[in-house]
C-alpha atoms as a PDB file:
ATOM      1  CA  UNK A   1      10.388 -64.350  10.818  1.00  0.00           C
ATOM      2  CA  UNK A   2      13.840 -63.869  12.897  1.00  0.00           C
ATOM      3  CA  UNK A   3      15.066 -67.123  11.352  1.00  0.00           C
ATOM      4  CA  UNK A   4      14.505 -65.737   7.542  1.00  0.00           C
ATOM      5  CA  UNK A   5      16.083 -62.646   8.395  1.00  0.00           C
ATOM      6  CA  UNK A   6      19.280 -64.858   9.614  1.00  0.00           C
ATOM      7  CA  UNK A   7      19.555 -66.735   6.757  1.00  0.00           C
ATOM      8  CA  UNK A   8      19.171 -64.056   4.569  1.00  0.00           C
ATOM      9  CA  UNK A   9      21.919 -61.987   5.995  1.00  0.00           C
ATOM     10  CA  UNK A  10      23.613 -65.298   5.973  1.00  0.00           C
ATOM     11  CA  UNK A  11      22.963 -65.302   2.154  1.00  0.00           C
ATOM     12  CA  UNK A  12      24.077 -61.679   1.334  1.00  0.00           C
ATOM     13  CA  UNK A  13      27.583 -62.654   3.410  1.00  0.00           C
ATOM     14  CA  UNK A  14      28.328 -65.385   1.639  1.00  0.00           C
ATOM     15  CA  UNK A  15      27.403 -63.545  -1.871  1.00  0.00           C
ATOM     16  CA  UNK A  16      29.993 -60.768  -0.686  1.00  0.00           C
ATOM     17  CA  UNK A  17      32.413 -63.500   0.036  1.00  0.00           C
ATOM     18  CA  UNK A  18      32.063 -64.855  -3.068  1.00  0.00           C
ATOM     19  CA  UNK A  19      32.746 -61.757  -4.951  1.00  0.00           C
ATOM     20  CA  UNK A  20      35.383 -60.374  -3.177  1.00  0.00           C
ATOM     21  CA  UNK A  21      36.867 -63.636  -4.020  1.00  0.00           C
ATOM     22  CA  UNK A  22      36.162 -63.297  -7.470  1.00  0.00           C
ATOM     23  CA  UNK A  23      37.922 -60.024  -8.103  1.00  0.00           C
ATOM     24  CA  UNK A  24      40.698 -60.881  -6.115  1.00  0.00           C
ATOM     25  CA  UNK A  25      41.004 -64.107  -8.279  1.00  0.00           C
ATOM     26  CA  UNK A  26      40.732 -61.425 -11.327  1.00  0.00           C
ATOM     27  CA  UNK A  27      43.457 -59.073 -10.291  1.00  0.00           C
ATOM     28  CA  UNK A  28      45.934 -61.522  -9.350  1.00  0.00           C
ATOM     29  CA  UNK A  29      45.010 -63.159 -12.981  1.00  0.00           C
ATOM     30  CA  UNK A  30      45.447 -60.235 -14.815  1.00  0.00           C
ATOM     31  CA  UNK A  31      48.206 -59.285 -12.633  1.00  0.00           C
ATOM     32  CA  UNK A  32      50.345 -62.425 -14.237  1.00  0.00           C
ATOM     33  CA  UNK A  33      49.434 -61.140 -17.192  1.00  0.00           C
ATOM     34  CA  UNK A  34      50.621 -57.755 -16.881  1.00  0.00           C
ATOM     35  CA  UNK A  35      53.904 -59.136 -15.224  1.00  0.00           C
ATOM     36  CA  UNK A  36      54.760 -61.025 -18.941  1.00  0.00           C
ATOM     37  CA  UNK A  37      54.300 -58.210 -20.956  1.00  0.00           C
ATOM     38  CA  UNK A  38      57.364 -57.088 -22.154  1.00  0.00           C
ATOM     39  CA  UNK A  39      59.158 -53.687 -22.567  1.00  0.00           C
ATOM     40  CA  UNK A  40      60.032 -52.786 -26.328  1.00  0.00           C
ATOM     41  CA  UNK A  41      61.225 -49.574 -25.765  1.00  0.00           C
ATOM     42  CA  UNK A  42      61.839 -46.477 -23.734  1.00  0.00           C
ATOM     43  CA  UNK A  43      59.786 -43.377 -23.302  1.00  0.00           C
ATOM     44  CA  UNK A  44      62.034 -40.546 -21.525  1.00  0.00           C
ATOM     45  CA  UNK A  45      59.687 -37.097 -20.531  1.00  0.00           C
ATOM     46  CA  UNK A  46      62.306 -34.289 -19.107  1.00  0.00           C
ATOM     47  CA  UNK A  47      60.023 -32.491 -17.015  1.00  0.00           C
ATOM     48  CA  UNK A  48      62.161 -29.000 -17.446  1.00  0.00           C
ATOM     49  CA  UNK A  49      62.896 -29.231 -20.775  1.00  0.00           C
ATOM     50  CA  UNK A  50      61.580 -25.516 -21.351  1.00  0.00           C
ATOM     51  CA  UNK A  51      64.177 -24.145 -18.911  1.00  0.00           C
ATOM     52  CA  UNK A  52      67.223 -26.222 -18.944  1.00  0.00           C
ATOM     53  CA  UNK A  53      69.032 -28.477 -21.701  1.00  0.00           C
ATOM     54  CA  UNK A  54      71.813 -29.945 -19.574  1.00  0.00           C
ATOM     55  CA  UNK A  55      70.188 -33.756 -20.549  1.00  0.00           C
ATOM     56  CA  UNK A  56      67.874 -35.057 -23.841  1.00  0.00           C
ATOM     57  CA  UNK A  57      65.934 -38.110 -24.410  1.00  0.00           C
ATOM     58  CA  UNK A  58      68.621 -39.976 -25.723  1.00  0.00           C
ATOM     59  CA  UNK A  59      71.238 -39.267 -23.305  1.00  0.00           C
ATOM     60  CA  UNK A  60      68.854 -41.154 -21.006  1.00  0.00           C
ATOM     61  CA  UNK A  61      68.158 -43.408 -22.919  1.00  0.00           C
ATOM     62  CA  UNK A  62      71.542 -44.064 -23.116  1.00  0.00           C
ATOM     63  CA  UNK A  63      72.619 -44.273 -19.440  1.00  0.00           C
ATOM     64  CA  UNK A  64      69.961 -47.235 -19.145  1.00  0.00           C
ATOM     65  CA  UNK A  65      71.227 -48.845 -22.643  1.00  0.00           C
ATOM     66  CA  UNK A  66      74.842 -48.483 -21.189  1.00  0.00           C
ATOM     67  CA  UNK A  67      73.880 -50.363 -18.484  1.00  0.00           C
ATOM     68  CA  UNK A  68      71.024 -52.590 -19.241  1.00  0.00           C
ATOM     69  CA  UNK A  69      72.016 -53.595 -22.923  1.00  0.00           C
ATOM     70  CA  UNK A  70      69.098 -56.376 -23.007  1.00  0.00           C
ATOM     71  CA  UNK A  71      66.375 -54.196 -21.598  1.00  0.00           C
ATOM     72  CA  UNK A  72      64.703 -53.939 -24.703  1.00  0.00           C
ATOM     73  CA  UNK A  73      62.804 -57.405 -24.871  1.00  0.00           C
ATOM     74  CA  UNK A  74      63.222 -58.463 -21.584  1.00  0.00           C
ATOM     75  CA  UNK A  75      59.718 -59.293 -19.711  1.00  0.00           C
ATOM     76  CA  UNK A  76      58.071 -56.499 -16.524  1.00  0.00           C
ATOM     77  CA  UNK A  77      58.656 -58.736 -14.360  1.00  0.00           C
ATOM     78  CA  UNK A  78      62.433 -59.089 -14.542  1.00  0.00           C
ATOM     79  CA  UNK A  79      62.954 -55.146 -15.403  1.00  0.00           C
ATOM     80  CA  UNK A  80      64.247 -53.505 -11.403  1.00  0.00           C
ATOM     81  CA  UNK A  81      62.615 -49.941 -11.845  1.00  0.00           C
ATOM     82  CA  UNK A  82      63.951 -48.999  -8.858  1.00  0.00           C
ATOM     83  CA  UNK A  83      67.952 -49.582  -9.907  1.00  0.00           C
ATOM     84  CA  UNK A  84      67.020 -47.622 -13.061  1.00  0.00           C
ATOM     85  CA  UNK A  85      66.150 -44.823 -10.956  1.00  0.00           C
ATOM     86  CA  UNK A  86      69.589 -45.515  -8.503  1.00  0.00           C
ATOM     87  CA  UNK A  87      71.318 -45.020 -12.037  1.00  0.00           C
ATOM     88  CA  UNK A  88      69.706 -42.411 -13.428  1.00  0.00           C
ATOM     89  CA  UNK A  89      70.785 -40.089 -10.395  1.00  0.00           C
ATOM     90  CA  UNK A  90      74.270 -40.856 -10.281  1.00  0.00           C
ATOM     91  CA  UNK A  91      74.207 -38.531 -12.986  1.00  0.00           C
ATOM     92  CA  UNK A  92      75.418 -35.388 -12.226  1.00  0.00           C
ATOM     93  CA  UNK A  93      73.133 -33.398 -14.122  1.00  0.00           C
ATOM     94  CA  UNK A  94      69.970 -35.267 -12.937  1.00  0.00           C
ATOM     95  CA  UNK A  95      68.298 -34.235  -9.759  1.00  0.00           C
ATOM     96  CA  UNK A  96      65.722 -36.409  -9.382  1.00  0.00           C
ATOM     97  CA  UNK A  97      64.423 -39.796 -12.040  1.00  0.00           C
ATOM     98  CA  UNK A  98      61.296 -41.292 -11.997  1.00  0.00           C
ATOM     99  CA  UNK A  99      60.799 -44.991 -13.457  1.00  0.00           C
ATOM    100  CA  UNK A 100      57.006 -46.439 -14.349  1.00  0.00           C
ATOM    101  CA  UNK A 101      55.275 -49.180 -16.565  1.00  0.00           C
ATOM    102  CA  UNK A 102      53.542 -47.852 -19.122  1.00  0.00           C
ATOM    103  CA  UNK A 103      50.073 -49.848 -19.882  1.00  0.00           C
ATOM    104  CA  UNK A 104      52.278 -51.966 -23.608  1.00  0.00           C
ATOM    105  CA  UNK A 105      54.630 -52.540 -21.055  1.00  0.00           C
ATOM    106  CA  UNK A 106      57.256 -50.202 -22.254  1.00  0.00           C
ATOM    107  CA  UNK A 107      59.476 -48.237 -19.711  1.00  0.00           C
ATOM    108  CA  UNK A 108      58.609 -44.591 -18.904  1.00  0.00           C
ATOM    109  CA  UNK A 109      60.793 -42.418 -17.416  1.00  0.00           C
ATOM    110  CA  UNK A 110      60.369 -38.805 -15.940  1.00  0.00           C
ATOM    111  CA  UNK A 111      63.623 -36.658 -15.414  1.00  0.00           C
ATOM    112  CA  UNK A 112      64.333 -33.560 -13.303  1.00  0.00           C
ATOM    113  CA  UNK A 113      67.091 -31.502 -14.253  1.00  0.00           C
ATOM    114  CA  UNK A 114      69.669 -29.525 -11.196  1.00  0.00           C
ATOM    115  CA  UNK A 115      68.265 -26.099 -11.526  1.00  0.00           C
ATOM    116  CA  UNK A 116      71.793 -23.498 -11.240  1.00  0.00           C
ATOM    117  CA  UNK A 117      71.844 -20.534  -9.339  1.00  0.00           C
ATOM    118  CA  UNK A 118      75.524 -19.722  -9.948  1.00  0.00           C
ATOM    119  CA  UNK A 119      78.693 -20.327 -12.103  1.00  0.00           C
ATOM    120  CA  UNK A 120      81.673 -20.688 -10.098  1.00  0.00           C
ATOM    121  CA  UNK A 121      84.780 -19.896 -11.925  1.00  0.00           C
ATOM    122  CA  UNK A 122      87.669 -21.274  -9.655  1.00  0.00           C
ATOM    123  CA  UNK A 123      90.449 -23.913 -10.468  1.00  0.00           C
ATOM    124  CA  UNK A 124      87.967 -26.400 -11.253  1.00  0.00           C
ATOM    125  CA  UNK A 125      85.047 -24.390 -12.713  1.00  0.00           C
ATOM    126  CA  UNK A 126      81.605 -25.686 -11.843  1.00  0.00           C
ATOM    127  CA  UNK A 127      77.367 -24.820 -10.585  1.00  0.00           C
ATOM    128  CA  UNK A 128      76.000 -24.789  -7.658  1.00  0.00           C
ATOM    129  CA  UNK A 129      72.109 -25.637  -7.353  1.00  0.00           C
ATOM    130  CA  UNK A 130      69.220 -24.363  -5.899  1.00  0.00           C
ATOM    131  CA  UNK A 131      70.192 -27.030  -2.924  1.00  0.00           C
ATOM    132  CA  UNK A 132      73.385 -25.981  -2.918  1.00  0.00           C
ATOM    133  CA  UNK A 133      74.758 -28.880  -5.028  1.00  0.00           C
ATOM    134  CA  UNK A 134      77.834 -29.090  -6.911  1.00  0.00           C
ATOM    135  CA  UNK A 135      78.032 -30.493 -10.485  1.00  0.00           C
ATOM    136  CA  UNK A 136      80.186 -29.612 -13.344  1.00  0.00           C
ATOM    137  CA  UNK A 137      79.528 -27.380 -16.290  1.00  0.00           C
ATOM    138  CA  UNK A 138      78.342 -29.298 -19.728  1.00  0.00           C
ATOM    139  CA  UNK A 139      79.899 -29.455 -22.873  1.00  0.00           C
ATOM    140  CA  UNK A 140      76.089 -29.094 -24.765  1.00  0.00           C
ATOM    141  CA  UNK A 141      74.476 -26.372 -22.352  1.00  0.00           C
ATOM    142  CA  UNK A 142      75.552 -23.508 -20.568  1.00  0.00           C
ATOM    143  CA  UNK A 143      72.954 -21.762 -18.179  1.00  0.00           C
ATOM    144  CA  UNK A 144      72.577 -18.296 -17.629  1.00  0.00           C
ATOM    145  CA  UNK A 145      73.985 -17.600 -14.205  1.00  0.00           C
ATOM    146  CA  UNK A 146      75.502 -14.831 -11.867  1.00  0.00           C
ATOM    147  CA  UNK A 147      79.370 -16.039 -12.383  1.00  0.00           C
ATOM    148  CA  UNK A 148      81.101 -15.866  -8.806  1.00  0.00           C
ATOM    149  CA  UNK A 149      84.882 -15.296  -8.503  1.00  0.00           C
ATOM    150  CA  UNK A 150      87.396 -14.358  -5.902  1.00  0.00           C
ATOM    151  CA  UNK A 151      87.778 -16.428  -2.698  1.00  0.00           C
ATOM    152  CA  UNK A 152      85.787 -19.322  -3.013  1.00  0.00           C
ATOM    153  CA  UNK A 153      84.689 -21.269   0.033  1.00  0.00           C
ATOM    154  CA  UNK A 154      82.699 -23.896  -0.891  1.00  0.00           C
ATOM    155  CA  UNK A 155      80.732 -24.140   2.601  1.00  0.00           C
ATOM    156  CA  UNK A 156      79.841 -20.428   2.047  1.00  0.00           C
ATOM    157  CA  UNK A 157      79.085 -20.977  -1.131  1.00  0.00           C
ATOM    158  CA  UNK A 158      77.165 -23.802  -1.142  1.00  0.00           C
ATOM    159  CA  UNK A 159      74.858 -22.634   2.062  1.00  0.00           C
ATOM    160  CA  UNK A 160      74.656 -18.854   2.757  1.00  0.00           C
ATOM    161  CA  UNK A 161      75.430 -17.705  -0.935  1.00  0.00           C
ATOM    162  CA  UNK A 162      73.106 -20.426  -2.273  1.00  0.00           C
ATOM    163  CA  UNK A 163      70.307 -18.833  -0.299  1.00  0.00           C
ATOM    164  CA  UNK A 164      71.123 -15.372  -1.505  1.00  0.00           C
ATOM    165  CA  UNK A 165      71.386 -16.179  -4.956  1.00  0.00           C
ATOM    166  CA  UNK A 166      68.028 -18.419  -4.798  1.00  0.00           C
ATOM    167  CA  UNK A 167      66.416 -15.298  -3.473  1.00  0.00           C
ATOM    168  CA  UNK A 168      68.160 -13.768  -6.850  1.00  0.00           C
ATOM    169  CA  UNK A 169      66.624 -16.482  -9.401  1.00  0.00           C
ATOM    170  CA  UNK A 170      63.481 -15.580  -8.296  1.00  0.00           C
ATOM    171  CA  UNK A 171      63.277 -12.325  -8.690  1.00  0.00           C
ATOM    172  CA  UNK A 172      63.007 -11.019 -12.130  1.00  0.00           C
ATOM    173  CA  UNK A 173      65.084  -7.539 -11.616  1.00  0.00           C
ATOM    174  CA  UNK A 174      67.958  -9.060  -9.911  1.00  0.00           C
ATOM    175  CA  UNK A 175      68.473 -12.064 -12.055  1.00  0.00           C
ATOM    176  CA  UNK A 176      69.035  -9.984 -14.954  1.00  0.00           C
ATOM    177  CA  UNK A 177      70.656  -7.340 -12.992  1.00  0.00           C
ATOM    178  CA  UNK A 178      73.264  -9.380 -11.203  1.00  0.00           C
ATOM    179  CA  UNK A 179      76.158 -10.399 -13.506  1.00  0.00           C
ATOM    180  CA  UNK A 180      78.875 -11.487 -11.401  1.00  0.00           C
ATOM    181  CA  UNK A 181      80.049 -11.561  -7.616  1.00  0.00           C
ATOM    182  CA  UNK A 182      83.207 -11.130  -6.289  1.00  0.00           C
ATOM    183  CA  UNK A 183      83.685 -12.667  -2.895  1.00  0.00           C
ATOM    184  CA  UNK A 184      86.745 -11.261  -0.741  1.00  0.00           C
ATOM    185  CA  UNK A 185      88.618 -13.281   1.960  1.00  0.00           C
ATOM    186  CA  UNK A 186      85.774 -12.545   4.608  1.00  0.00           C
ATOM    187  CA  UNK A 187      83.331 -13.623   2.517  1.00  0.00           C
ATOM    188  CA  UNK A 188      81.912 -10.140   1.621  1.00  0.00           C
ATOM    189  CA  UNK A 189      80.225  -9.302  -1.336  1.00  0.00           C
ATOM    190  CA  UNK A 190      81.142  -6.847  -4.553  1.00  0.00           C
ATOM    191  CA  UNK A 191      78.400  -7.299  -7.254  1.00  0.00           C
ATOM    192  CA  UNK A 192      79.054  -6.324 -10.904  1.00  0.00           C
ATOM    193  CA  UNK A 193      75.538  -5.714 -12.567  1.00  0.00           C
ATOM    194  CA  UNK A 194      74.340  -5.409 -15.843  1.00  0.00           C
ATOM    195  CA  UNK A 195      73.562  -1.861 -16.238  1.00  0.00           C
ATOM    196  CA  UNK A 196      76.027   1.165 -15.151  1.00  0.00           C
ATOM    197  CA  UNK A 197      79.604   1.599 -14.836  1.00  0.00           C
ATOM    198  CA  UNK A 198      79.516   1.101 -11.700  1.00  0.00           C
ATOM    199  CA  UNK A 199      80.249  -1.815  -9.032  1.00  0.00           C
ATOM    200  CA  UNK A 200      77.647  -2.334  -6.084  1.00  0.00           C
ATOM    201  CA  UNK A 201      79.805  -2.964  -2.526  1.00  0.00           C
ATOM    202  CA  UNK A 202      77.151  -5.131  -0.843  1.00  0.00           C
ATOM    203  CA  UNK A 203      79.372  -6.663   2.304  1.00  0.00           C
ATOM    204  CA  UNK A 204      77.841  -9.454   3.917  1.00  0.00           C
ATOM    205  CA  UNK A 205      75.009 -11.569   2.687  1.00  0.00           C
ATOM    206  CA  UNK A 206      73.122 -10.895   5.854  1.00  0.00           C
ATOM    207  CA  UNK A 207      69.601  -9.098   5.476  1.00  0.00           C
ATOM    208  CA  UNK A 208      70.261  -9.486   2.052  1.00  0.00           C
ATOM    209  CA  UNK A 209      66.889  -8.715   1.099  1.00  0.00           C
ATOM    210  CA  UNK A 210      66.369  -5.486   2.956  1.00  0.00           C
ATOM    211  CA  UNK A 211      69.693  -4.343   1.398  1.00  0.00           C
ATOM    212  CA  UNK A 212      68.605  -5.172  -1.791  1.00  0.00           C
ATOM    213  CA  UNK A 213      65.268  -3.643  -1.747  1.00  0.00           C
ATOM    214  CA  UNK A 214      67.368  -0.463  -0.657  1.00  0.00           C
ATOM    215  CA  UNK A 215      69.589  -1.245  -3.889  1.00  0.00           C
ATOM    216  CA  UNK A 216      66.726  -1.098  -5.534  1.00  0.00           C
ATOM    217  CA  UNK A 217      64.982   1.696  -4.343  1.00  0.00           C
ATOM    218  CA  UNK A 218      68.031   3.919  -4.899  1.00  0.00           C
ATOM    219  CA  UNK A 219      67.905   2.953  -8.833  1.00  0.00           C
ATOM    220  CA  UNK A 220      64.220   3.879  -9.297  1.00  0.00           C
ATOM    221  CA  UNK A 221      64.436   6.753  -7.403  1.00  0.00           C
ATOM    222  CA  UNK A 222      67.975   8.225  -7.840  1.00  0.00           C
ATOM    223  CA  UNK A 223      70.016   6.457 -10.795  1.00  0.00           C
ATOM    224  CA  UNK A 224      67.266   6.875 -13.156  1.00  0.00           C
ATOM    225  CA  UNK A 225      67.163  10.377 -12.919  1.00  0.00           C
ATOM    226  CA  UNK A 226      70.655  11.499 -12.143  1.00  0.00           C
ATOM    227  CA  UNK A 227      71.971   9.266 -14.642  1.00  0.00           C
ATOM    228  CA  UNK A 228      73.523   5.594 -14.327  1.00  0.00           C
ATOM    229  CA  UNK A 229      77.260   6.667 -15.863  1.00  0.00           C
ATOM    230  CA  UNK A 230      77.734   9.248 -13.131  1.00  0.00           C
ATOM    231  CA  UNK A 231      79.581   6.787  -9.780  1.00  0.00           C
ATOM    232  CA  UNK A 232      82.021   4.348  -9.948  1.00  0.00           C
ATOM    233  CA  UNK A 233      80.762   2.206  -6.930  1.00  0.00           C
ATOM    234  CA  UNK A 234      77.424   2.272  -4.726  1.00  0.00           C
ATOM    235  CA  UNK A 235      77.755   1.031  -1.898  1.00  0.00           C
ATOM    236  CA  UNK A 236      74.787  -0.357   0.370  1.00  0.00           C
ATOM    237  CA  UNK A 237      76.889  -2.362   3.620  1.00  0.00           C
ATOM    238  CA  UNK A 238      75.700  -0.652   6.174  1.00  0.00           C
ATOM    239  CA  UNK A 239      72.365  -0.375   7.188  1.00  0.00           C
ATOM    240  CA  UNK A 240      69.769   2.202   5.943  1.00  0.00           C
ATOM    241  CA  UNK A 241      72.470   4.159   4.145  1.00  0.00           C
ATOM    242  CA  UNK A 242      73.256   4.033   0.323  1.00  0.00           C
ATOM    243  CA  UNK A 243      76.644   5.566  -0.042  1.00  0.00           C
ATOM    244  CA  UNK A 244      77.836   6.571  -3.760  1.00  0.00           C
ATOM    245  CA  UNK A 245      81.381   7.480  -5.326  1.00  0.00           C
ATOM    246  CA  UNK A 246      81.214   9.797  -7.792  1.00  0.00           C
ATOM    247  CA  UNK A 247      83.531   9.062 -10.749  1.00  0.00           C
ATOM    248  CA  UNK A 248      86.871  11.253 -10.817  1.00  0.00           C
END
């Protein structure tokens, strides 16, 4: 009895071995197969194409053309995803590319655009991202941005003001609200908004979001009823206080 149970244990292992081997034998078949397929032509999806028009289609389809002029024809196997993607993000406007086989064969790509938080108007005008990156502005596409002026210094602008003005993109009363920043030599803030005559003296960007909950306290609960034409500036540096100037 022990000796059938032996060899049929022996039996099922050797059945298993078989078939492992068989689908291995499959997939590295097929997989040969799939390697000589070739790509005849380029399918580009920009994943933020709802929110941002800084890059199309054909731009990218472009950039690889540019540089790859025989792509279209040219076997899997021989295509380098990988330096497509390299490319891709040299681009200024591209955050992030993703390159994949598509099951003809064909190339697929899947684009991220930089997401701006703010328009710097300086010497050499340009955004800054929501990761505090730097790229210029586009002849087909401008985004609707807080502008910053005044005394720009691009560490403090591309780290502490970044954060603030993330915190700003996010919120859907302040990034309408919030037109433009001026930045003085100490790197405090003066923020023109969008409604009223007036200009809002914010100081530093510290506890920005305590001050601007004040900010916006003060609107519901004061401008709104006393009237938004009546102060030239409001001013909300120092802490728990919401100092106004009334218009001469």
């Amino acid at each position: 009895m022990a000796r059938r149970v032996k060899w049929r244990n022996i039996g099922i292992c050797v059945l298993v071995v078989v078939a492992v081997g068989f689908f291995v034998y499959v997939a590295i078949a097929n997989s040969g197969k799939d390697e000589d397929k070739t790509c005849r032509d380029i399918k580009v999806e920009i994943a933020d194409a709802n929110e941002l028009s800084f890059v199309s289609d054909s731009d990218v389809v472009s950039l690889i053309k540019k540089r790859y002029p025989k792509l279209i024809g040219q076997k899997k196997k021989n295509i380098d995803i990988k330096a497509i993607e390299v490319l891709l993000m040299k681009d200024s406007v591209i955050r992030r590319a993703e390159c994949y086989y598509l099951p003809s064969g064909d190339l697929g790509v899947k684009i991220w655009q930089r997401l701006p938080v703010m328009r710097i108007l300086d010497d050499n005008s340009y955004y800054v991202d929501n990761e505090g990156k730097m790229f210029p502005l586009s002849e087909n596409y401008n985004a609707y941005v807080p502008i910053v002026t005044g005394h720009i210094d691009k560490k403090f602008v591309t780290t502490e003001l970044k954060d603030f003005m993330v915190y700003v993109s996010r919120d859907e009363f302040w990034s309408a609200e919030i037109q433009q920043i001026v930045i003085s030599d100490d790197n405090k803030l003066t923020i023109i908004p969008t409604l009223g005559d007036h200009k809002i003296v914010f100081g530093t960007v510290e506890g920005y979001e305590e001050k601007l909950q004040r900010l916006k306290t003060f609107y519901v609960k004061g401008l709104s009823k006393i009237g938004w034409g009546d102060y030239s500036a409001v001013n909300v540096e120092f802490a728990k206080q919401v100092i106004c100037t009334k218009k001469k």
